[in-house]
Protein backbone atom coordinates (compact mmCIF):
# COMPACT_ATOMS: atom_id res chain seq x y z
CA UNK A 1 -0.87 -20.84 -4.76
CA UNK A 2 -4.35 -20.44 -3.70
CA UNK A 3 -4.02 -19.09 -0.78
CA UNK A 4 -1.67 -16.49 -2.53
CA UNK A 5 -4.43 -15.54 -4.57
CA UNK A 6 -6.62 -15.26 -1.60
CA UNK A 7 -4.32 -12.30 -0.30
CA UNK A 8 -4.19 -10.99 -3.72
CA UNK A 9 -8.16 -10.73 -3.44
CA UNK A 10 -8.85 -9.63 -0.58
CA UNK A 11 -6.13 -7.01 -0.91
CA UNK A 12 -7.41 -5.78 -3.85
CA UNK A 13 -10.79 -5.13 -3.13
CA UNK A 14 -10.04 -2.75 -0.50
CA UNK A 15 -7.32 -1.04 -2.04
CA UNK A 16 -9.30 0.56 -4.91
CA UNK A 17 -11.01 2.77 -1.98
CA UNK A 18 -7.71 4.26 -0.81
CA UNK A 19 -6.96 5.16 -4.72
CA UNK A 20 -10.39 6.75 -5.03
CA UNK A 21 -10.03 8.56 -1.71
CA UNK A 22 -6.13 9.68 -2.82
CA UNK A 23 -7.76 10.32 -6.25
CA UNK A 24 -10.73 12.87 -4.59
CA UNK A 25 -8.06 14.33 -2.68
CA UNK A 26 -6.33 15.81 -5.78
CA UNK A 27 -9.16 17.82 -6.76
CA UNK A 28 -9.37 18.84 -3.28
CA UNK A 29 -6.35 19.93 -2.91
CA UNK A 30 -6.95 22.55 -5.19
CA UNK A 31 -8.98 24.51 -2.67
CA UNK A 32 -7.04 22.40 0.24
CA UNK A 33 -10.93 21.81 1.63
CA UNK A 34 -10.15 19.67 4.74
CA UNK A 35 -9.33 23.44 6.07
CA UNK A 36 -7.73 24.17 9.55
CA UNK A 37 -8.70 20.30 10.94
CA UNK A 38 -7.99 17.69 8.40
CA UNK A 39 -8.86 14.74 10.62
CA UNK A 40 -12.29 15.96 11.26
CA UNK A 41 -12.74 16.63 7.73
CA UNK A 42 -11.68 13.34 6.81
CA UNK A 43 -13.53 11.86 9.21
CA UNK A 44 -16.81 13.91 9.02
CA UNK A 45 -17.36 15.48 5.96
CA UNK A 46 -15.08 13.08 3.10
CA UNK A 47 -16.10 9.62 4.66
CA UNK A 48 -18.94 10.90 6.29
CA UNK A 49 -17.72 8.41 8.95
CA UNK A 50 -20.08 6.09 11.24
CA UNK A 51 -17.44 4.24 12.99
CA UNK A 52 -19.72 2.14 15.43
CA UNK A 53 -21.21 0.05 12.21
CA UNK A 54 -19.52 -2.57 10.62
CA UNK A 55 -21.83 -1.97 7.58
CA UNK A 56 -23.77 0.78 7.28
CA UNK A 57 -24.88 0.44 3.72
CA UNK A 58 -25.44 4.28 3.07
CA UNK A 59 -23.29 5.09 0.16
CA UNK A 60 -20.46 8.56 -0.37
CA UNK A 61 -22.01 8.78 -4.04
CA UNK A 62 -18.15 10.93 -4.79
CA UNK A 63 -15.94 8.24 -3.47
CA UNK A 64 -18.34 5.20 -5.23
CA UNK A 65 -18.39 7.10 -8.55
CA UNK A 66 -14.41 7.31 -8.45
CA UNK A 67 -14.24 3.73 -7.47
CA UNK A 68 -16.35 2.83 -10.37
CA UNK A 69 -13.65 4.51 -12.41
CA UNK A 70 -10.80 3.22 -10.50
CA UNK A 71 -11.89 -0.39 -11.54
CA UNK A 72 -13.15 0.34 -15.21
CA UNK A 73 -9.54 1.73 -15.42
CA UNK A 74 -7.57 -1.49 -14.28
CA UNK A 75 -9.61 -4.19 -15.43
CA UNK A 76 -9.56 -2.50 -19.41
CA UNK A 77 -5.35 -2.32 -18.58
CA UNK A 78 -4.85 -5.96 -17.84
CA UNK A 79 -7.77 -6.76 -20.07
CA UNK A 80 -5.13 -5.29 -22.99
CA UNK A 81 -1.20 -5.13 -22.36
CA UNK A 82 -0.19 -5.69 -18.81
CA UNK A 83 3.42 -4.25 -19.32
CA UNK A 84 2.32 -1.45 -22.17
CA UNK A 85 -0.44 -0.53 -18.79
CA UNK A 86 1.54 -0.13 -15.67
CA UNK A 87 5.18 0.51 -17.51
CA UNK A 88 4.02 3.99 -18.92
CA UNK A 89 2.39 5.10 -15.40
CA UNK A 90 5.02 3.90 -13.58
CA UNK A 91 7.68 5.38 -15.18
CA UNK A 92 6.09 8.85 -15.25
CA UNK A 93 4.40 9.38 -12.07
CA UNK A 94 6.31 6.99 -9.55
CA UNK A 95 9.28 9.68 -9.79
CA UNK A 96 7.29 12.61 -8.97
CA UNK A 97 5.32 10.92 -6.00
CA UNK A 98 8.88 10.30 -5.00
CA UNK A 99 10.13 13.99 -5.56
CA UNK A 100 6.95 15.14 -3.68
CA UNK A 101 7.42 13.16 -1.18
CA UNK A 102 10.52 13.93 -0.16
CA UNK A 103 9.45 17.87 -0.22
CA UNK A 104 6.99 16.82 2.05
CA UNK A 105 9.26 15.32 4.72
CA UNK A 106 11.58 17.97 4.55
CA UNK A 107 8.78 20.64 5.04
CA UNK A 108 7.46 18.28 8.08
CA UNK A 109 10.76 18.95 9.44
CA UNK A 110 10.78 22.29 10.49
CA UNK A 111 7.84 22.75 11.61
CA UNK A 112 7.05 23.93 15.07
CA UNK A 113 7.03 20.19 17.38
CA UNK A 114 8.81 18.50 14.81
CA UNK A 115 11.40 17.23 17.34
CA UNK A 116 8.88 16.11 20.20
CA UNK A 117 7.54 14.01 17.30
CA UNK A 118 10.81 12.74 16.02
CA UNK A 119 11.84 11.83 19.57
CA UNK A 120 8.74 9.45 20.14
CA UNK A 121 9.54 7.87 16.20
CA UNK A 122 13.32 7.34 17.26
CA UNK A 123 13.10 6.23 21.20
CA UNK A 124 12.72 2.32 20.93
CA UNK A 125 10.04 0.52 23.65
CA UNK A 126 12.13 -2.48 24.33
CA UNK A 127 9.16 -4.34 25.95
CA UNK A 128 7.34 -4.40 23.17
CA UNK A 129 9.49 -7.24 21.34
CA UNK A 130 7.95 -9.97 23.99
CA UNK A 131 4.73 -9.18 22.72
CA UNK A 132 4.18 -11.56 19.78
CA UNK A 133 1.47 -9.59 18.32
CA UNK A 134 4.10 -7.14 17.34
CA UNK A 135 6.10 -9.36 15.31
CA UNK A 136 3.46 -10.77 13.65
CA UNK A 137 2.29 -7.17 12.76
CA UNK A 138 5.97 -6.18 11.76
CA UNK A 139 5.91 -9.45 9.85
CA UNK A 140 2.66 -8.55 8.04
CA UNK A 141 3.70 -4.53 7.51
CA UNK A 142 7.34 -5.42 5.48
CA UNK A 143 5.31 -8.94 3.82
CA UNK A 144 2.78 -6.38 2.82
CA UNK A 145 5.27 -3.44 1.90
CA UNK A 146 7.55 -6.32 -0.46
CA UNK A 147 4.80 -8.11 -2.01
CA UNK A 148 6.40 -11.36 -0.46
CA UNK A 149 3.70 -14.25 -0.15
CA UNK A 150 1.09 -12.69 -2.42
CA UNK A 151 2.07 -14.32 -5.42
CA UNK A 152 3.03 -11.12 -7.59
CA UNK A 153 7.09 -12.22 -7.49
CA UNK A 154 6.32 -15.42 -9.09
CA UNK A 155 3.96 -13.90 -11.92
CA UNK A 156 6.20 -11.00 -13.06
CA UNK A 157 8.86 -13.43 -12.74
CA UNK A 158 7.00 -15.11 -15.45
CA UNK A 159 7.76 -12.33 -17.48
CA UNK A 160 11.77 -12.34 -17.06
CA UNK A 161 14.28 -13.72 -18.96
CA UNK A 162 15.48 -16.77 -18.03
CA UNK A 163 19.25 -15.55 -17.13
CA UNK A 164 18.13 -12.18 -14.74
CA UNK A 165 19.87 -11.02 -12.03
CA UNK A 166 18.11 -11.73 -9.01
CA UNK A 167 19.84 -10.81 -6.22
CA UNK A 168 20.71 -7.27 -7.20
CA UNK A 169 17.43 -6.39 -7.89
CA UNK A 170 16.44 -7.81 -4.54
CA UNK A 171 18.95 -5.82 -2.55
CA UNK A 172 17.89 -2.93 -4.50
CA UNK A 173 14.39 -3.30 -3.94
CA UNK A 174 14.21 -4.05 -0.38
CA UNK A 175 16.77 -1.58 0.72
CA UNK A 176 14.67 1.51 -1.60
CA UNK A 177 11.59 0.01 -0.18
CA UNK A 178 12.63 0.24 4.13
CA UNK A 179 14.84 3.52 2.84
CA UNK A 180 11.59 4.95 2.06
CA UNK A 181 9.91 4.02 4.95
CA UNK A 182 11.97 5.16 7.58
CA UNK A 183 11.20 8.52 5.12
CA UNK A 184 8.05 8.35 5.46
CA UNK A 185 8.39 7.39 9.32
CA UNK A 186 10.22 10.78 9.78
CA UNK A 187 7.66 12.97 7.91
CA UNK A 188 4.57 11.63 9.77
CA UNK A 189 6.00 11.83 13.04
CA UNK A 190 7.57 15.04 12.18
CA UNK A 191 4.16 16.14 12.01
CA UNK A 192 2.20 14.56 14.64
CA UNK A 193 4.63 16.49 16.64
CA UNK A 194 3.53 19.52 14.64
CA UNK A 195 -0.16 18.29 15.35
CA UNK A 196 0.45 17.45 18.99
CA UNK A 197 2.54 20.86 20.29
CA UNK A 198 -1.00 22.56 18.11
CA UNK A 199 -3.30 20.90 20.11
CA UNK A 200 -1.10 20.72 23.49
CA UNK A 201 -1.57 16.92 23.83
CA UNK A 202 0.91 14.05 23.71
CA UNK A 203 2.32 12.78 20.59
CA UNK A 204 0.96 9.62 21.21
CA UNK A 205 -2.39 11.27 21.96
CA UNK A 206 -2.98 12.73 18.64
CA UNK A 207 -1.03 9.64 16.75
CA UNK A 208 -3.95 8.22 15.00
CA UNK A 209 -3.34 4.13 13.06
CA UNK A 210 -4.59 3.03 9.84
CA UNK A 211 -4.59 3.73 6.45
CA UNK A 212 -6.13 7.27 6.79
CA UNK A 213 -3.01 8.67 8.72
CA UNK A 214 -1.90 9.79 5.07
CA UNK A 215 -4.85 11.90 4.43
CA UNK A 216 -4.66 14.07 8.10
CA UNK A 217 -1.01 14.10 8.66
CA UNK A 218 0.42 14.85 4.87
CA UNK A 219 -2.88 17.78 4.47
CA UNK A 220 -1.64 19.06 7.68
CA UNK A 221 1.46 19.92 5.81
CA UNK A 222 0.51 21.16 3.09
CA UNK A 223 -1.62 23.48 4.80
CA UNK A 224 1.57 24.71 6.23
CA UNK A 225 2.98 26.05 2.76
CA UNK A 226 1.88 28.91 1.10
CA UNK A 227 -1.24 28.63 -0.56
CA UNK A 228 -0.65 28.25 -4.21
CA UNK A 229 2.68 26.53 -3.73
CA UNK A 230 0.63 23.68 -1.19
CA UNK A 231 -2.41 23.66 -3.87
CA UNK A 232 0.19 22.80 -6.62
CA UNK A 233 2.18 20.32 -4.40
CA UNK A 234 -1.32 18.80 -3.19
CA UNK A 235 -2.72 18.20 -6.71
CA UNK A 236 1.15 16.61 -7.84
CA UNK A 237 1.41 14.09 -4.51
CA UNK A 238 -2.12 13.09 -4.17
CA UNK A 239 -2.25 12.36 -7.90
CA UNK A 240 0.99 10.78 -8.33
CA UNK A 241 -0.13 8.58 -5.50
CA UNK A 242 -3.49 7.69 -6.92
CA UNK A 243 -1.60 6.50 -10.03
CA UNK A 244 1.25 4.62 -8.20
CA UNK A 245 -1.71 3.29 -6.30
CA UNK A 246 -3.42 1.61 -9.61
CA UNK A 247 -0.13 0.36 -10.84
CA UNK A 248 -0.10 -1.42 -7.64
CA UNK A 249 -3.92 -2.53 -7.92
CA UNK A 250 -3.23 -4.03 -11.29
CA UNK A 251 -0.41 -5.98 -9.88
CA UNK A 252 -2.76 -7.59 -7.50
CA UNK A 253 -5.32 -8.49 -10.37
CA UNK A 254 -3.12 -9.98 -12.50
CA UNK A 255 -1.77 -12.35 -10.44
CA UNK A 256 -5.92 -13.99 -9.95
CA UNK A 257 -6.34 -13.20 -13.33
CA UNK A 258 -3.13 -14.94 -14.20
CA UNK A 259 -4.35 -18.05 -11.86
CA UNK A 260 -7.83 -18.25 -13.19
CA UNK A 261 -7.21 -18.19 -16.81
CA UNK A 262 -4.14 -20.63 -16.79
CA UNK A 263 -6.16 -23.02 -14.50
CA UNK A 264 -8.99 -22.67 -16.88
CA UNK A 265 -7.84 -21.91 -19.86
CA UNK A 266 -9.05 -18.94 -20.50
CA UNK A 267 -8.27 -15.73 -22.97
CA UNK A 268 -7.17 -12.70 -21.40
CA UNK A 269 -10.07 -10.61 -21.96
CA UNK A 270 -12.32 -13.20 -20.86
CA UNK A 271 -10.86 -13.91 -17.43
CA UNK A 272 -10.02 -10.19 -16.86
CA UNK A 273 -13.85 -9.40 -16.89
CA UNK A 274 -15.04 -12.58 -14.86
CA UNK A 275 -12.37 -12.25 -12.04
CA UNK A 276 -11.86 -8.20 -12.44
CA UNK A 277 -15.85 -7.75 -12.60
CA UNK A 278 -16.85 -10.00 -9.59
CA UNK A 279 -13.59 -8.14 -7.54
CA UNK A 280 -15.28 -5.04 -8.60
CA UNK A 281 -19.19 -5.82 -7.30
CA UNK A 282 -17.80 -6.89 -4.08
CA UNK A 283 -15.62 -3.80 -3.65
CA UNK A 284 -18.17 -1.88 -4.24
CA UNK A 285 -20.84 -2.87 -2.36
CA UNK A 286 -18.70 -2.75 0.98
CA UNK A 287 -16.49 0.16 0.72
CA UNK A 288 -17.82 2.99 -0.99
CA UNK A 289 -19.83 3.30 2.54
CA UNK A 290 -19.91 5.51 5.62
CA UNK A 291 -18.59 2.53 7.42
CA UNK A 292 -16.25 1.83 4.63
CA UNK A 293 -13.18 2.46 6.83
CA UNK A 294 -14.22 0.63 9.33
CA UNK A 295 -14.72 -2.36 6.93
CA UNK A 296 -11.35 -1.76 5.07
CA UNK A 297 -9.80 -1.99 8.84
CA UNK A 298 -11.10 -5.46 9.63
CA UNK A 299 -9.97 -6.64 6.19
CA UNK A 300 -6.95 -5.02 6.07
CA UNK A 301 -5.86 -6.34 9.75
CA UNK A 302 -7.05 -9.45 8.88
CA UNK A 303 -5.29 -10.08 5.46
CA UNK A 304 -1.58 -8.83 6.72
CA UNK A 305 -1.63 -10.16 9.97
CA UNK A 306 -3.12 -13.38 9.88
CA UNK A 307 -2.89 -14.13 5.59
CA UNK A 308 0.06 -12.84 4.35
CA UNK A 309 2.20 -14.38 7.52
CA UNK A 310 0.43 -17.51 7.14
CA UNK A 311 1.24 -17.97 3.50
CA UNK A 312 4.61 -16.89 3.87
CA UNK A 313 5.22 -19.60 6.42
CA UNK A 314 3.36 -22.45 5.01
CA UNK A 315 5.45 -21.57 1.78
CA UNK A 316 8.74 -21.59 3.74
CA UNK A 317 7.47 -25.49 5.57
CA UNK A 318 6.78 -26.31 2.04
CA UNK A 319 10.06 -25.80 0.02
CA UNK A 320 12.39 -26.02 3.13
CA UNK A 321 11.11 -28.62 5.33
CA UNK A 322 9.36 -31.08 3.15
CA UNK A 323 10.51 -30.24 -0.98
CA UNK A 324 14.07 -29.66 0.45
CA UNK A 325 14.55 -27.09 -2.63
CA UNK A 326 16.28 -24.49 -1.19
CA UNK A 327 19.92 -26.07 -2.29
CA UNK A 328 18.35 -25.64 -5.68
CA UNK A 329 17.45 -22.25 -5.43
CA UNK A 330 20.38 -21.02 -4.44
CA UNK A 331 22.04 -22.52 -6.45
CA UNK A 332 20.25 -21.26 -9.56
CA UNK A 333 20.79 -17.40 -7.50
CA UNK A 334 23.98 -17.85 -7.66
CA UNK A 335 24.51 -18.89 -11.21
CA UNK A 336 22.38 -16.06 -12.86
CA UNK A 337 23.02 -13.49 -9.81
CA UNK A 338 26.58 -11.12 -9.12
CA UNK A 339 25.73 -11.53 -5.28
CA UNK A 340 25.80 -15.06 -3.91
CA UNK A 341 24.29 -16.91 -1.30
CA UNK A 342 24.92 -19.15 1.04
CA UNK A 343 24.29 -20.77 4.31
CA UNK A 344 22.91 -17.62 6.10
CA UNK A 345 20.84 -16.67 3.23
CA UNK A 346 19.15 -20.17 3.51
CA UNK A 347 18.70 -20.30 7.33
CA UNK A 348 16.70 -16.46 7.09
């Protein structure tokens, strides 16, 4: 369970940045400010980028100031009612970031390169899958995307009754969940197409990885509506996702806040502001930064590829090889659950 919590903290304390940064781009997309090149303005004049440090130390005073926020936010949520907290955002915004999102993907569709793009998303690389770095990564990515070997299944299972069933809601989940990505797949390549046939380079030229991909490729499309209709539909996504993103932050606290004060014994309040406030000096001090991206890669990489994989399969040696449980467990599936398991369920 500790190293679970590990992932939990180590996620966390990046992932308040990419809420402040989705959280600035609301206001921005007011005036849609990254203008006619949204990866040099994200780059240049949002981050203020110096991607040869690993730490600069020169603070963005507008994305620390939203961070602060961000974390005074979350830690006075869990602090209170966890379910009162992230049931009321979820339910309100997670449907419009959904709604929006799907607008977006649709718009990314027509425009001009969309199929060059689509073509490069869609045409498999066979090679690839005797690289094991891949796996490991693809391993990491759905681990990451699921919440599987962080810990937060077994604390919100916590909060189920003790006759639920499971095995819907699984199939449900994880079918949404890849649903949406192969969505979201289709919308970004869509548009580095768009972004490619612009610049007459290669897709794969102008195909950019990490985290900020979301803030030049989903701009670039909203630059492509008209200009009060992509103003609105900036100001809905952005902020919907800055919302669905501190639903998700506070799912990553509680489960080290859960730890901590069950392992000490401690009152809500009182653990929330011991773990919550040393999560928030730390996330502060390294991301808020010019180099913060840079940072927030090496973590990031780090904590999916290596963590999250590691956990998952030290938890599977655990209860398979050496507690023998897994009889049990499906066992108890399959008296509480509609859908029943068996022998293939066990072996994946």
């Amino acid at each position: 369970m500790y190293k679970r919590q590990g992932v939990n903290f180590f996620i966390a304390i990046y992932y308040a940045v990419i809420i402040a940064w989705a959280a600035l781009y609301t206001i921005k997309s007011v005036t849609q400010a990254w203008g006619d090149d949204p990866a040099e303005y994200f780059m240049g004049d949002f981050l203020q980028a110096e991607p040869e440090a690993t730490y600069s130390g020169h603070i963005v005073p507008s994305i620390l100031g939203v961070m602060i926020l961000v974390w005074i936010v979350c830690i006075a949520t869990l602090a209170t009612s966890i379910n009162e907290g992230i049931g009321k955002l979820t339910s309100i915004f997670l449907p419009v970031l959904a709604v929006m999102f799907i607008i977006l993907v649709i718009r990314a569709f027509f425009l001009d390169g969309a199929a060059e793009g689509l073509n490069a998303f869609f045409t498999p690389d066979w090679s690839v899958l005797s690289n094991p770095s891949v796996w490991i990564a693809a391993y990491g990515q759905i681990f990451f995307s699921l919440s599987i070997g962080f810990g937060i299944m077994i604390t919100y299972a916590s909060y189920l009754k003790p006759r639920t069933n499971l095995t819907n809601t699984g199939l449900v989940t994880a079918f949404a969940n890849s649903s949406f990505e192969v969505l979201a797949g289709i919308g970004v390549f869509a548009t580095l197409g768009f972004m490619a046939a612009q610049s007459g380079q290669a897709v794969d030229e102008v195909a950019t990885s990490g985290i900020g991909l979301a803030f030049i490729a989903f701009p670039t499309v909203i630059s492509e509506m008209p200009k009060v209709i992509g103003s609105v539909f900036g100001l809905l996504f952005f902020l919907s996702l800055a919302i669905a993103g501190v639903t998700s932050l506070m799912s990553l606290l509680e489960v080290v806040v859960s730890a901590v004060k069950d392992k000490l014994n401690l009152g809500r309040v009182q653990a929330t502001l011991t773990v919550g406030g040393a999560m928030a000096v730390i996330s502060l001090l390294a991301f808020p930064t010019t180099s913060g991206l840079v940072t927030l890669d090496i973590v990031d990489k780090f904590t999916n590829n290596v963590g999250i994989v590691l956990v998952a399969l030290l938890t599977i040696i655990a209860i398979d090889w050496i507690l023998r449980r897994t009889n049990e467990f499906a066992m108890h599936l399959n008296a509480v659950s509609s859908f029943k398991v068996g022998t293939m369920w066990q072996i994946f």
